[in-house]
PDB file of N, CA and C in Angstrom:
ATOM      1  N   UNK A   1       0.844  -1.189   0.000  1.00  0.00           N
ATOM      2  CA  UNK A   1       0.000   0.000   0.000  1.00  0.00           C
ATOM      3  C   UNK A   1       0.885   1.247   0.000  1.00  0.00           C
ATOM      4  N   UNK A   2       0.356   2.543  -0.694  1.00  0.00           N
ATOM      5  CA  UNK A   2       1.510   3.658  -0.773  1.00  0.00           C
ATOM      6  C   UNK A   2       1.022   4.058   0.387  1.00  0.00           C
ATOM      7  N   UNK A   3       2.249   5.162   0.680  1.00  0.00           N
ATOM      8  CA  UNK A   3       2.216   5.819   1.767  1.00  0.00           C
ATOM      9  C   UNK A   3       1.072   6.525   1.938  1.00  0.00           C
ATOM     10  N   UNK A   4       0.588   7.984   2.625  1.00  0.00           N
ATOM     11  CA  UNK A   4      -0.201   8.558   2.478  1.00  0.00           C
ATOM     12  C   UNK A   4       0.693   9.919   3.558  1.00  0.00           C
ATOM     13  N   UNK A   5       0.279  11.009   3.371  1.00  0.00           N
ATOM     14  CA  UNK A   5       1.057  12.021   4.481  1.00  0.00           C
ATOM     15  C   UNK A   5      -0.009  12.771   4.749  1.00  0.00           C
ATOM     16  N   UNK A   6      -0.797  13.181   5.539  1.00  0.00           N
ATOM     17  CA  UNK A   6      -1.925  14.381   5.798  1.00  0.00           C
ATOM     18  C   UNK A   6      -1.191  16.119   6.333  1.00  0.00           C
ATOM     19  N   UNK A   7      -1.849  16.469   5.676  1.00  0.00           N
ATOM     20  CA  UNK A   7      -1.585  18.134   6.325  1.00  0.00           C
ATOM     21  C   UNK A   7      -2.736  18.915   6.402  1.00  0.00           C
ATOM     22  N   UNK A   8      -3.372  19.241   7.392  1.00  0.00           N
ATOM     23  CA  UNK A   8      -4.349  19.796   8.066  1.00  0.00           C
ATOM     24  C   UNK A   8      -4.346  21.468   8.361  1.00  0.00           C
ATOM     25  N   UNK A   9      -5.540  22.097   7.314  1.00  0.00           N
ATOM     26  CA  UNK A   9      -5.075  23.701   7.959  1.00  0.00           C
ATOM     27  C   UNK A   9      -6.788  24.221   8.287  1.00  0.00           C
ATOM     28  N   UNK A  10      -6.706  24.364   9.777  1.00  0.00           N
ATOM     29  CA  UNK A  10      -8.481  24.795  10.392  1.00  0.00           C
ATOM     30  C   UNK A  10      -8.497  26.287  10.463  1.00  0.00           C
ATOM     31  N   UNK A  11      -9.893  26.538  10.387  1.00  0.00           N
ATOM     32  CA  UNK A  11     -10.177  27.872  10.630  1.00  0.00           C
ATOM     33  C   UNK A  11      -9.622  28.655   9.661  1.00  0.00           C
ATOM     34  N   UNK A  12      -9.427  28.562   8.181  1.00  0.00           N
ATOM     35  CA  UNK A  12      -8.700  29.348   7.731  1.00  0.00           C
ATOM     36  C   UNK A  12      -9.539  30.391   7.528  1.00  0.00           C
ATOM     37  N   UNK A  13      -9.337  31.665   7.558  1.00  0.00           N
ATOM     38  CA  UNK A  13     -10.223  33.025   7.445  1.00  0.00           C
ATOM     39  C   UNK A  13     -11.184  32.800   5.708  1.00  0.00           C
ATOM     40  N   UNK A  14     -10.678  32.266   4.961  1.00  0.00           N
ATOM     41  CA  UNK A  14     -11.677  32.246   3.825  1.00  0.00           C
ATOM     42  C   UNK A  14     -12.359  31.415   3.502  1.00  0.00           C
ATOM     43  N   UNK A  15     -13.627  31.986   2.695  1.00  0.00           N
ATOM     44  CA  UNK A  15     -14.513  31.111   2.472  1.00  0.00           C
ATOM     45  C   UNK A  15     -14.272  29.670   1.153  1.00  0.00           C
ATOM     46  N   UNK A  16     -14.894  28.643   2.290  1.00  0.00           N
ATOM     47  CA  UNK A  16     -14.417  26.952   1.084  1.00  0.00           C
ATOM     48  C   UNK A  16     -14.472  27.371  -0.028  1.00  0.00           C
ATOM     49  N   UNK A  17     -15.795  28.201  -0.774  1.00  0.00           N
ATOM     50  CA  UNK A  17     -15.853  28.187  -2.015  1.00  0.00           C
ATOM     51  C   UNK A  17     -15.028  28.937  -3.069  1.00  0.00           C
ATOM     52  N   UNK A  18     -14.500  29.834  -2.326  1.00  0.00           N
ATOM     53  CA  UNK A  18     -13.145  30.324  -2.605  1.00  0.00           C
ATOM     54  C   UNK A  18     -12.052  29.786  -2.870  1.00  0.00           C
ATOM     55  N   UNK A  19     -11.760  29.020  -1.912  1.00  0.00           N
ATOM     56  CA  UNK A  19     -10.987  28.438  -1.288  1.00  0.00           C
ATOM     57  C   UNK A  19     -10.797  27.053  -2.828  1.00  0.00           C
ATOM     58  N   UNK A  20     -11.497  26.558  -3.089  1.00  0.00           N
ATOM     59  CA  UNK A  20     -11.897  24.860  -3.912  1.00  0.00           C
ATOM     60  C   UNK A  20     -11.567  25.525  -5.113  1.00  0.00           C
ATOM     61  N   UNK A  21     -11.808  26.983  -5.643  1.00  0.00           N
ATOM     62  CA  UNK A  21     -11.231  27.172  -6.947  1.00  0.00           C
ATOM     63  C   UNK A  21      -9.502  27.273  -7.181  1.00  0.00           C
ATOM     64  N   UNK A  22      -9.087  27.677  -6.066  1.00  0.00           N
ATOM     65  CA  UNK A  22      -7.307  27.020  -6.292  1.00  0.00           C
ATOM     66  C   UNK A  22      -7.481  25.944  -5.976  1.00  0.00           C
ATOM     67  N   UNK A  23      -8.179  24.805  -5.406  1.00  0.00           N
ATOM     68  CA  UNK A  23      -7.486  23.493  -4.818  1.00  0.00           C
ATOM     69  C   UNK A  23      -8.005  22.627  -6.404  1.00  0.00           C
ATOM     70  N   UNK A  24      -8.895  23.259  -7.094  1.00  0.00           N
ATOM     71  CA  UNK A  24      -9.374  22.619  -8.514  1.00  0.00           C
ATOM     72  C   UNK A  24      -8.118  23.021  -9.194  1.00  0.00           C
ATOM     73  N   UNK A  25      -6.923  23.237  -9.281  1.00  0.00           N
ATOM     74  CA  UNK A  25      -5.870  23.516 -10.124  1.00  0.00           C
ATOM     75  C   UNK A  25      -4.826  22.686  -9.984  1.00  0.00           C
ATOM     76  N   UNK A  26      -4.688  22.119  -8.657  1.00  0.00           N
ATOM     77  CA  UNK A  26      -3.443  21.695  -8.081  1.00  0.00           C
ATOM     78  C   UNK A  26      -4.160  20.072  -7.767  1.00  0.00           C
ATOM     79  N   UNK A  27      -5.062  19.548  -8.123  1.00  0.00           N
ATOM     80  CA  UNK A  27      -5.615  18.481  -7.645  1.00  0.00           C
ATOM     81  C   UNK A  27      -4.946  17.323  -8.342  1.00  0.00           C
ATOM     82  N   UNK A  28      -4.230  16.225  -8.395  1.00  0.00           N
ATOM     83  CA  UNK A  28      -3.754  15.325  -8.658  1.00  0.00           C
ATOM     84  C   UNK A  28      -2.151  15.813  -9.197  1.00  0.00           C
ATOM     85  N   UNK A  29      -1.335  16.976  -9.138  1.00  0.00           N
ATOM     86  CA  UNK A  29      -0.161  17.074  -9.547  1.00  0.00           C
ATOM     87  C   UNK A  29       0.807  16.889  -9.166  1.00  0.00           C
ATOM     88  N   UNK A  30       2.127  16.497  -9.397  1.00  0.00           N
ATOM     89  CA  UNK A  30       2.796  16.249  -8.682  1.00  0.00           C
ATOM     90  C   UNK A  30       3.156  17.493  -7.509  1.00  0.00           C
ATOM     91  N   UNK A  31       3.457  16.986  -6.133  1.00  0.00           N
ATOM     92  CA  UNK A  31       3.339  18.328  -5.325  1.00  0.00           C
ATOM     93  C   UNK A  31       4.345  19.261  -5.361  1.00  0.00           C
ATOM     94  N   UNK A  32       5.303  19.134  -6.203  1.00  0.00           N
ATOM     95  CA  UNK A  32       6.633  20.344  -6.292  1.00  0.00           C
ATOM     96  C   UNK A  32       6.006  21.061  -7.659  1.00  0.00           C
ATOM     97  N   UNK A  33       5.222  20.829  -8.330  1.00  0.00           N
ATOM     98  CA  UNK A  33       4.978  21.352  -9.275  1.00  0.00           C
ATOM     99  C   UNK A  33       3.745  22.418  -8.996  1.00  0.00           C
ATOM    100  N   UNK A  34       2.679  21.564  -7.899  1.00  0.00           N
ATOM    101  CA  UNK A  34       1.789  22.235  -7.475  1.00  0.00           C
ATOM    102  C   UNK A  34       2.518  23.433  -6.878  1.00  0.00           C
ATOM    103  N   UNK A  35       2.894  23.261  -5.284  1.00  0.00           N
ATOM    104  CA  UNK A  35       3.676  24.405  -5.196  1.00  0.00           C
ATOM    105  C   UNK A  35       4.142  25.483  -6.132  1.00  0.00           C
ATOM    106  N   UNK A  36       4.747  25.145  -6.762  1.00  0.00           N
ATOM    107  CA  UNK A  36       5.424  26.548  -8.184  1.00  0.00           C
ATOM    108  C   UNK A  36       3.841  26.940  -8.526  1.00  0.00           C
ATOM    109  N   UNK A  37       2.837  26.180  -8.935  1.00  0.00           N
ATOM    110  CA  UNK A  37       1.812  26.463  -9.621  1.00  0.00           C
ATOM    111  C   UNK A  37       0.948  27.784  -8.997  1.00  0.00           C
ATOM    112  N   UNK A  38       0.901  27.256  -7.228  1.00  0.00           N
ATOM    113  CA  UNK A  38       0.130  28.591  -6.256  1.00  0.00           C
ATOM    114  C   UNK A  38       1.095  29.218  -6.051  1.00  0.00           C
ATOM    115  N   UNK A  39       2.681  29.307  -6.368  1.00  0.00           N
ATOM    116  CA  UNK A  39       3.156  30.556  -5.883  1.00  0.00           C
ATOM    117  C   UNK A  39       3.116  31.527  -6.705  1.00  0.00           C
ATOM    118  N   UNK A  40       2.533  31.290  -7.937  1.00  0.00           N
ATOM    119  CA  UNK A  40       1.916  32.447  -9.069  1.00  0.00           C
ATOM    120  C   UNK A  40       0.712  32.439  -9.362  1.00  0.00           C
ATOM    121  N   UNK A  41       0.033  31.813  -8.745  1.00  0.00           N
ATOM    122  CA  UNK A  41      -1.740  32.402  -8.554  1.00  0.00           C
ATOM    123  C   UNK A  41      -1.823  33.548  -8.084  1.00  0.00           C
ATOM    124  N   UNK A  42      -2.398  34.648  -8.707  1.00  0.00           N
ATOM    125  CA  UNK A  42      -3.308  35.733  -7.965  1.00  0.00           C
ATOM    126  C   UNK A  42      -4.444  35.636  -7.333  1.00  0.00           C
ATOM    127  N   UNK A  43      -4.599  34.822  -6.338  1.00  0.00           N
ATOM    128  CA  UNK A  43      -5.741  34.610  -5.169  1.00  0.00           C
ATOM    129  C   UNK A  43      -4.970  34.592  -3.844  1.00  0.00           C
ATOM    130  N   UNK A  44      -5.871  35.135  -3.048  1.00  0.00           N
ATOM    131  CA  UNK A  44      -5.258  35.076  -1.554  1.00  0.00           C
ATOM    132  C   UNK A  44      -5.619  33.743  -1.231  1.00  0.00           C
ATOM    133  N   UNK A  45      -6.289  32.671  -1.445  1.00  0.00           N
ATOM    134  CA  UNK A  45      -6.405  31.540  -1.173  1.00  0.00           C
ATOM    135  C   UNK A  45      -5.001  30.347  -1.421  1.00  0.00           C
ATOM    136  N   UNK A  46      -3.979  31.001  -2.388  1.00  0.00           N
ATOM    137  CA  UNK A  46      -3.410  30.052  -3.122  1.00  0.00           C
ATOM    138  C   UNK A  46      -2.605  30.352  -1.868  1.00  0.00           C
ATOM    139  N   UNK A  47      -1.918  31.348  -1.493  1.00  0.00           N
ATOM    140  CA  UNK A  47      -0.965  31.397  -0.185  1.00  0.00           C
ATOM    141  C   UNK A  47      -0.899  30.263   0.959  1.00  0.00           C
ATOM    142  N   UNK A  48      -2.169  30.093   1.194  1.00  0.00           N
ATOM    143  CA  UNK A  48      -2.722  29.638   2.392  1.00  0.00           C
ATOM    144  C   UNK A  48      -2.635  28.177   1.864  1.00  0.00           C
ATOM    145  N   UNK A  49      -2.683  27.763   0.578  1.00  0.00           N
ATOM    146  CA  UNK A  49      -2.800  26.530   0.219  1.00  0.00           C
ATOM    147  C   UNK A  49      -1.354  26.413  -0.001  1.00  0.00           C
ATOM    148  N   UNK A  50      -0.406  27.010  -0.579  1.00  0.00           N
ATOM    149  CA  UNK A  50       0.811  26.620  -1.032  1.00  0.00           C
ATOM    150  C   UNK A  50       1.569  26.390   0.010  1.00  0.00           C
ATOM    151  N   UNK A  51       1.293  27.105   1.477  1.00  0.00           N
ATOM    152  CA  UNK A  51       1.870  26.669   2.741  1.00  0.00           C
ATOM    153  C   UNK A  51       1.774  25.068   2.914  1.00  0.00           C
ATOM    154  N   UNK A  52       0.405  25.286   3.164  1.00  0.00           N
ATOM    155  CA  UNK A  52      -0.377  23.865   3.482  1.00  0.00           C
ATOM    156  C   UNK A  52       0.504  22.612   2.658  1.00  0.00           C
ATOM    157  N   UNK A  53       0.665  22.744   1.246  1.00  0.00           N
ATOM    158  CA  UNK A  53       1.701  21.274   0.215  1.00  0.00           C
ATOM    159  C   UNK A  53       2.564  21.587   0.914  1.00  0.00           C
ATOM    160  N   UNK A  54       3.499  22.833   1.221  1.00  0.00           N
ATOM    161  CA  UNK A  54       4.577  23.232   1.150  1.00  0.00           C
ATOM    162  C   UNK A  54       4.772  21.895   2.356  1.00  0.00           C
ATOM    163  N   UNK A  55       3.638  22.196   3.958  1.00  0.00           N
ATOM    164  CA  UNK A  55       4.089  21.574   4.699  1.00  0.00           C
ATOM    165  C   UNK A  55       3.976  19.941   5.188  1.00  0.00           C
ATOM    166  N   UNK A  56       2.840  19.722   4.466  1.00  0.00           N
ATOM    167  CA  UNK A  56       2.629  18.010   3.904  1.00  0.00           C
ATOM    168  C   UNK A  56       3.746  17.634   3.251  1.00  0.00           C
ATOM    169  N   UNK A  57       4.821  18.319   2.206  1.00  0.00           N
ATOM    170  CA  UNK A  57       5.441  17.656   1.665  1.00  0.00           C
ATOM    171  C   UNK A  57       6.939  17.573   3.151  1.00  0.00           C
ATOM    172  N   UNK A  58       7.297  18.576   3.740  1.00  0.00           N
ATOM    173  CA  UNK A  58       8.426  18.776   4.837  1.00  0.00           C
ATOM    174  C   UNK A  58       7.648  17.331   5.868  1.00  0.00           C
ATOM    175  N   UNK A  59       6.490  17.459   6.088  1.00  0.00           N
ATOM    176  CA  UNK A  59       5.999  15.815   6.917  1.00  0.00           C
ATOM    177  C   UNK A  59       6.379  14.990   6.383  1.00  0.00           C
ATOM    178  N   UNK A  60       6.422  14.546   4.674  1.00  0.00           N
ATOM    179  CA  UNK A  60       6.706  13.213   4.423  1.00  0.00           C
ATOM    180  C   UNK A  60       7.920  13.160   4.344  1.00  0.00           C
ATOM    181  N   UNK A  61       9.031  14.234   4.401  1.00  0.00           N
ATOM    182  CA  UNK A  61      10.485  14.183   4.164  1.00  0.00           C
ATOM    183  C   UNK A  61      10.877  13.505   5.385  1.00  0.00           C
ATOM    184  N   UNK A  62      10.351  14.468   6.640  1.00  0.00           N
ATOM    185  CA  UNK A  62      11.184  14.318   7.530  1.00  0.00           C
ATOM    186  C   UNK A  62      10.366  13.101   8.785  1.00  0.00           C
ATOM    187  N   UNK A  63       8.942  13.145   8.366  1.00  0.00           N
ATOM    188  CA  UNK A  63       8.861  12.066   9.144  1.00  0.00           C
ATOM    189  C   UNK A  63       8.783  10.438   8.837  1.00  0.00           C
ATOM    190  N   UNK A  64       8.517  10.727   6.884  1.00  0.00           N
ATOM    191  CA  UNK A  64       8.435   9.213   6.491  1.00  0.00           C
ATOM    192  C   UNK A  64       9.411   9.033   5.697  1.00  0.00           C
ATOM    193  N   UNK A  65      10.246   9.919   5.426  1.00  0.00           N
ATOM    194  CA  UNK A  65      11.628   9.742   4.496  1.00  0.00           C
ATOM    195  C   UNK A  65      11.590   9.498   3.386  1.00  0.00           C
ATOM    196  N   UNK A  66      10.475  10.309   3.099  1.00  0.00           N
ATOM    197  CA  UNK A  66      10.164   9.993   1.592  1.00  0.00           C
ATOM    198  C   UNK A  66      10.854  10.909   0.335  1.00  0.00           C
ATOM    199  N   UNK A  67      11.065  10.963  -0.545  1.00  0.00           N
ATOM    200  CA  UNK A  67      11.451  11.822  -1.699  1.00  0.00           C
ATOM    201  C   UNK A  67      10.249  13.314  -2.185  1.00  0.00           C
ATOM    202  N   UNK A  68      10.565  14.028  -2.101  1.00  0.00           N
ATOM    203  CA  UNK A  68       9.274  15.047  -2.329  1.00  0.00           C
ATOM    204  C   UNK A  68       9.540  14.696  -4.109  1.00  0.00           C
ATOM    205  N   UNK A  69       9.790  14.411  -4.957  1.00  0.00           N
ATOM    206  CA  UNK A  69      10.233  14.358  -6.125  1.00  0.00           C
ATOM    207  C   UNK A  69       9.090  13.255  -6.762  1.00  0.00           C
ATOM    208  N   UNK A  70       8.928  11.964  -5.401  1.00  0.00           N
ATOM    209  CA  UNK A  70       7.884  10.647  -5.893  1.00  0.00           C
ATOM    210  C   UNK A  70       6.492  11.573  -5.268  1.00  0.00           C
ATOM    211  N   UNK A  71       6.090  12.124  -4.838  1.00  0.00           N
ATOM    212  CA  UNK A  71       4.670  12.907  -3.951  1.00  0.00           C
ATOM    213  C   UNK A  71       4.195  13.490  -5.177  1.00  0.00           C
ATOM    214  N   UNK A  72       2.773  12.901  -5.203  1.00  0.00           N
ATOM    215  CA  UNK A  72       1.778  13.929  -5.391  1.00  0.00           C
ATOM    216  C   UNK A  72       0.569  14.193  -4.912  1.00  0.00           C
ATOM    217  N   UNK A  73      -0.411  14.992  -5.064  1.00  0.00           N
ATOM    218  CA  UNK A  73      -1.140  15.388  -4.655  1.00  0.00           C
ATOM    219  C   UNK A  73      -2.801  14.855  -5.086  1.00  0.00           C
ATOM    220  N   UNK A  74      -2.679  13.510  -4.123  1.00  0.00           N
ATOM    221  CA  UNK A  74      -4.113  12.281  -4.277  1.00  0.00           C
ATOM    222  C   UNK A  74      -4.883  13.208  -3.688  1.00  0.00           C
ATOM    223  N   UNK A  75      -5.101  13.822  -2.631  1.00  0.00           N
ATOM    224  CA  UNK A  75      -6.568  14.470  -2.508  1.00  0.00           C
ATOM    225  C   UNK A  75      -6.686  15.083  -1.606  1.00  0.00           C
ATOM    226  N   UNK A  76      -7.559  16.711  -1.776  1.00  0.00           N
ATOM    227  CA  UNK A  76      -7.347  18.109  -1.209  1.00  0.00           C
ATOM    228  C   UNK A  76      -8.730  18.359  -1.546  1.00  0.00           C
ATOM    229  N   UNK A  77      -9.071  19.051  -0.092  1.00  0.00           N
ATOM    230  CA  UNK A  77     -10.334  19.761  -0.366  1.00  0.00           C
ATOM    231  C   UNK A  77     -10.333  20.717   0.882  1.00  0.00           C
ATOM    232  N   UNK A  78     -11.824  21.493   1.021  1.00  0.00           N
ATOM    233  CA  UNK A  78     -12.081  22.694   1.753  1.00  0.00           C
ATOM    234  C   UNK A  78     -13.070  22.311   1.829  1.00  0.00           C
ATOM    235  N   UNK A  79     -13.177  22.096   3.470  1.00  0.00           N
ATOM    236  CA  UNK A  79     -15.086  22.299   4.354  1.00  0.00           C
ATOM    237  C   UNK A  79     -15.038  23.574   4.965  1.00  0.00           C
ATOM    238  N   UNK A  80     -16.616  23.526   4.786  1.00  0.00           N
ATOM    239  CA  UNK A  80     -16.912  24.737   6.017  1.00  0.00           C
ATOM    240  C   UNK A  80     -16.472  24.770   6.950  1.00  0.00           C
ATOM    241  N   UNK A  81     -16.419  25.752   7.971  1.00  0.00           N
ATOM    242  CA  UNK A  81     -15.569  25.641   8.787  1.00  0.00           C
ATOM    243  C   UNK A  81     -16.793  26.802   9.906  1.00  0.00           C
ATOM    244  N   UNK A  82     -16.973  27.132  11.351  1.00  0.00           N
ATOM    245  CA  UNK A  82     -17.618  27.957  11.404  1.00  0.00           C
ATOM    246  C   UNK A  82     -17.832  29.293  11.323  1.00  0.00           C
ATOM    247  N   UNK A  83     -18.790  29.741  10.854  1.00  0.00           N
ATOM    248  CA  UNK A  83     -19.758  31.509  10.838  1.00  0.00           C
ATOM    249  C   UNK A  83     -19.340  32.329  11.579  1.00  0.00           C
ATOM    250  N   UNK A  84     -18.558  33.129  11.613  1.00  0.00           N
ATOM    251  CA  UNK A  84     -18.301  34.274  12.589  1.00  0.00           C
ATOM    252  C   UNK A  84     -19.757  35.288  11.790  1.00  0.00           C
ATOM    253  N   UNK A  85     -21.054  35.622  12.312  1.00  0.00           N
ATOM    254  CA  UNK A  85     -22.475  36.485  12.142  1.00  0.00           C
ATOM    255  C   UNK A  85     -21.990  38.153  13.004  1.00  0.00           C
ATOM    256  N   UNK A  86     -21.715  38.770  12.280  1.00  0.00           N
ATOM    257  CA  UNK A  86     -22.058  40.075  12.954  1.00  0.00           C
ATOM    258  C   UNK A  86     -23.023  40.941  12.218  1.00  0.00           C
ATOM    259  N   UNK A  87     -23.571  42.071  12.571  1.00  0.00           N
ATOM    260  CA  UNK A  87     -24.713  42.871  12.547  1.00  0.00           C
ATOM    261  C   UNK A  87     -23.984  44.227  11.668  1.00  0.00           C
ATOM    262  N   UNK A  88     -24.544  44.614  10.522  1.00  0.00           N
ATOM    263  CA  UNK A  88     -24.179  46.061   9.871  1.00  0.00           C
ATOM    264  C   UNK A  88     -25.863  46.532   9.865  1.00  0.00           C
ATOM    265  N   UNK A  89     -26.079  47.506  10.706  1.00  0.00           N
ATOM    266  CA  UNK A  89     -26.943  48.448  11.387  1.00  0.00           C
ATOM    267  C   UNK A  89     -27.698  48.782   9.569  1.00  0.00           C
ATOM    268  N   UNK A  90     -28.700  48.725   9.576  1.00  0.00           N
ATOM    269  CA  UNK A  90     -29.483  49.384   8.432  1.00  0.00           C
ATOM    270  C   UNK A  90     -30.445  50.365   8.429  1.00  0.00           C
ATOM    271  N   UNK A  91     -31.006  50.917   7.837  1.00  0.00           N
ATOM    272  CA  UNK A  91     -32.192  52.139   7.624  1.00  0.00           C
ATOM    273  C   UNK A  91     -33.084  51.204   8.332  1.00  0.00           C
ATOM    274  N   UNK A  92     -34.055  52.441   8.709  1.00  0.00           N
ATOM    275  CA  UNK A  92     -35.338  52.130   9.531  1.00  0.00           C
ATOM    276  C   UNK A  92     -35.107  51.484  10.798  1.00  0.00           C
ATOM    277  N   UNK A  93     -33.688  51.087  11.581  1.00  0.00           N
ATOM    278  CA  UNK A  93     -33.895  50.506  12.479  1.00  0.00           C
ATOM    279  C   UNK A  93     -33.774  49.090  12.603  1.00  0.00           C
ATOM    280  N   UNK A  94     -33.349  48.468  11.369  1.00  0.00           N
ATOM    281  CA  UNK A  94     -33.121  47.181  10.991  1.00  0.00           C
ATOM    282  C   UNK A  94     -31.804  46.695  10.846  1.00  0.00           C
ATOM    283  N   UNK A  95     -31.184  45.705  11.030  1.00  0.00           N
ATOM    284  CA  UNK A  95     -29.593  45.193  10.239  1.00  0.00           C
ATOM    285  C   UNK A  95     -29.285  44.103   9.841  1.00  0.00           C
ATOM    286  N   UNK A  96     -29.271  44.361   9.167  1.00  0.00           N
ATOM    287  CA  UNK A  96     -28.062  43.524   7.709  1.00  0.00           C
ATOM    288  C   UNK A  96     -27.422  42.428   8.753  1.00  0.00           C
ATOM    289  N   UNK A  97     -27.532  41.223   8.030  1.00  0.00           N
ATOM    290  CA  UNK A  97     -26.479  40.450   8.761  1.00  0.00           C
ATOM    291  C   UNK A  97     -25.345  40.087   7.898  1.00  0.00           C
ATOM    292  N   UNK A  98     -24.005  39.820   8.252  1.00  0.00           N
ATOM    293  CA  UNK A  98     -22.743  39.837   7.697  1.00  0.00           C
ATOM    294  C   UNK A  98     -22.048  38.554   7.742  1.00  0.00           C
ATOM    295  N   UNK A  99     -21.699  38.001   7.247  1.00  0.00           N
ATOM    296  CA  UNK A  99     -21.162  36.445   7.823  1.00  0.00           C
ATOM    297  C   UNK A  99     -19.964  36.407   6.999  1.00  0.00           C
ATOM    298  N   UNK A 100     -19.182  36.443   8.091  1.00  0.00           N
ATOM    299  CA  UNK A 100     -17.458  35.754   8.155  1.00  0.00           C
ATOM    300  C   UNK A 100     -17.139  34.399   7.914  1.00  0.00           C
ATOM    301  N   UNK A 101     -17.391  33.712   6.410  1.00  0.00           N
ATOM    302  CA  UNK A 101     -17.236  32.505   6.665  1.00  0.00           C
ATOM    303  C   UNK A 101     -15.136  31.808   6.279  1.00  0.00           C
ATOM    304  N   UNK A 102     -15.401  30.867   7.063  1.00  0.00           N
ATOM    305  CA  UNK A 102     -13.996  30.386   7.034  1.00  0.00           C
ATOM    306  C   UNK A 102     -14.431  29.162   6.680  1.00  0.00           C
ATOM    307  N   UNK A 103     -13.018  28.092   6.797  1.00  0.00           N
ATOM    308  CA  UNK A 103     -13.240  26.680   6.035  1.00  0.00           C
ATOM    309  C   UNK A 103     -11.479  25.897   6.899  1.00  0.00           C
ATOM    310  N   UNK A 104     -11.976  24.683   6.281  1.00  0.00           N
ATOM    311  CA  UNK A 104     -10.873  23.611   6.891  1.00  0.00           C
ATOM    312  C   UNK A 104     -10.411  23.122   5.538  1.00  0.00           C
ATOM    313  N   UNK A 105      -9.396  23.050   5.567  1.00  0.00           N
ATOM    314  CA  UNK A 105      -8.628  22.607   4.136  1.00  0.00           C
ATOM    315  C   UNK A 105      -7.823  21.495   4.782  1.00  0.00           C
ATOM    316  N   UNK A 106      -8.047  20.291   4.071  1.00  0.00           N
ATOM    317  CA  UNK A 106      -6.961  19.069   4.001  1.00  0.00           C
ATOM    318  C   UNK A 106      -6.278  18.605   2.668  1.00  0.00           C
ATOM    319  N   UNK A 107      -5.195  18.220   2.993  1.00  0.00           N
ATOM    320  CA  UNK A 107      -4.633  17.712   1.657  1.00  0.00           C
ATOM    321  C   UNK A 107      -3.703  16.203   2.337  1.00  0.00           C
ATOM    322  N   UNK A 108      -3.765  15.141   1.516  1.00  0.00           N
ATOM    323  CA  UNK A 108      -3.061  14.124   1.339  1.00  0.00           C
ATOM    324  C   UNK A 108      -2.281  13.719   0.057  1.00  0.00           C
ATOM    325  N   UNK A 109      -1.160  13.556   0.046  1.00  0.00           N
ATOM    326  CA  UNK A 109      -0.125  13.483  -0.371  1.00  0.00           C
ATOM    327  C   UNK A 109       0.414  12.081  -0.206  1.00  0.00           C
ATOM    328  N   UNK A 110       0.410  11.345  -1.421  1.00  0.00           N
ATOM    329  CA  UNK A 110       0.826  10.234  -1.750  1.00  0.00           C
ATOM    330  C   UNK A 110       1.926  10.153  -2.606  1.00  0.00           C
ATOM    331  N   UNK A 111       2.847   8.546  -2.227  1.00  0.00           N
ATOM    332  CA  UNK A 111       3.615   8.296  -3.227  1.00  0.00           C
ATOM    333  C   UNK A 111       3.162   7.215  -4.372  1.00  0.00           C
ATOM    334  N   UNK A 112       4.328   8.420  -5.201  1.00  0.00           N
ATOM    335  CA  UNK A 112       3.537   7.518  -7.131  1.00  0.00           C
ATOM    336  C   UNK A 112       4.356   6.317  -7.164  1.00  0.00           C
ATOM    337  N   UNK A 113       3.634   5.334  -7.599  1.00  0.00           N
ATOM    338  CA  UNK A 113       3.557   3.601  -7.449  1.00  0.00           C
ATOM    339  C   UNK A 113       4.443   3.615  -8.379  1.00  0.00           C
ATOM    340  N   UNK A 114       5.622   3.033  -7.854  1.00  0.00           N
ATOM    341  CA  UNK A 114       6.192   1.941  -9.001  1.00  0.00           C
ATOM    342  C   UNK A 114       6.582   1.370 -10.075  1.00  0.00           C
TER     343      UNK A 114
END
């Protein structure tokens, strides 16, 4: 069975759906390539994601001794994560509600077979 490496990033300040249009770019590539790929995205999402390979791939180096060269990137996604709701005051006495949504991003990182 191949390896598998997880890297876990919670609460990230942006919203999943944001968030899933960089992880739809980088989804099955090899992960040194991904990396280069979000460090020239213009989205603030790709930052937050290019950390995230950056540091799944430093886990499989240093804790499973793996080659970052055989890694790629089997499967990444973004959940909701919870609602920060605050209030923007409106006409008549009424307000707007505002929602801060964030998300949980995982990625697993496998080695290519053989």
């Amino acid at each position: 069975m191949a390896t598998e490496v997880k890297a876990y990033l919670r609460h990230c300040g942006i919203s999943a759906q944001k968030v899933r249009l960089v992880l739809d770019t980088v989804r099955g590539k090899p992960a040194v390539e991904a990396v280069t790929m979000l460090k020239f995205t213009p989205k603030l999402a790709a930052r937050h994601v290019g950390k995230l390979v950056s540091s799944a791939i430093a886990n499989a180096e240093e804790n499973f001794g793996l080659s970052r060269d055989d890694l790629y990137v089997y499967q990444i996604t973004a959940d909701e994560a919870p609602t920060r709701k605050w209030r923007r005051f409106g006409a008549r006495g009424r307000f707007k509600p505002l929602l801060r949504r964030s998300s949980h991003i995982t990625v697993v990182l496998r080695e290519k077979g053989n």
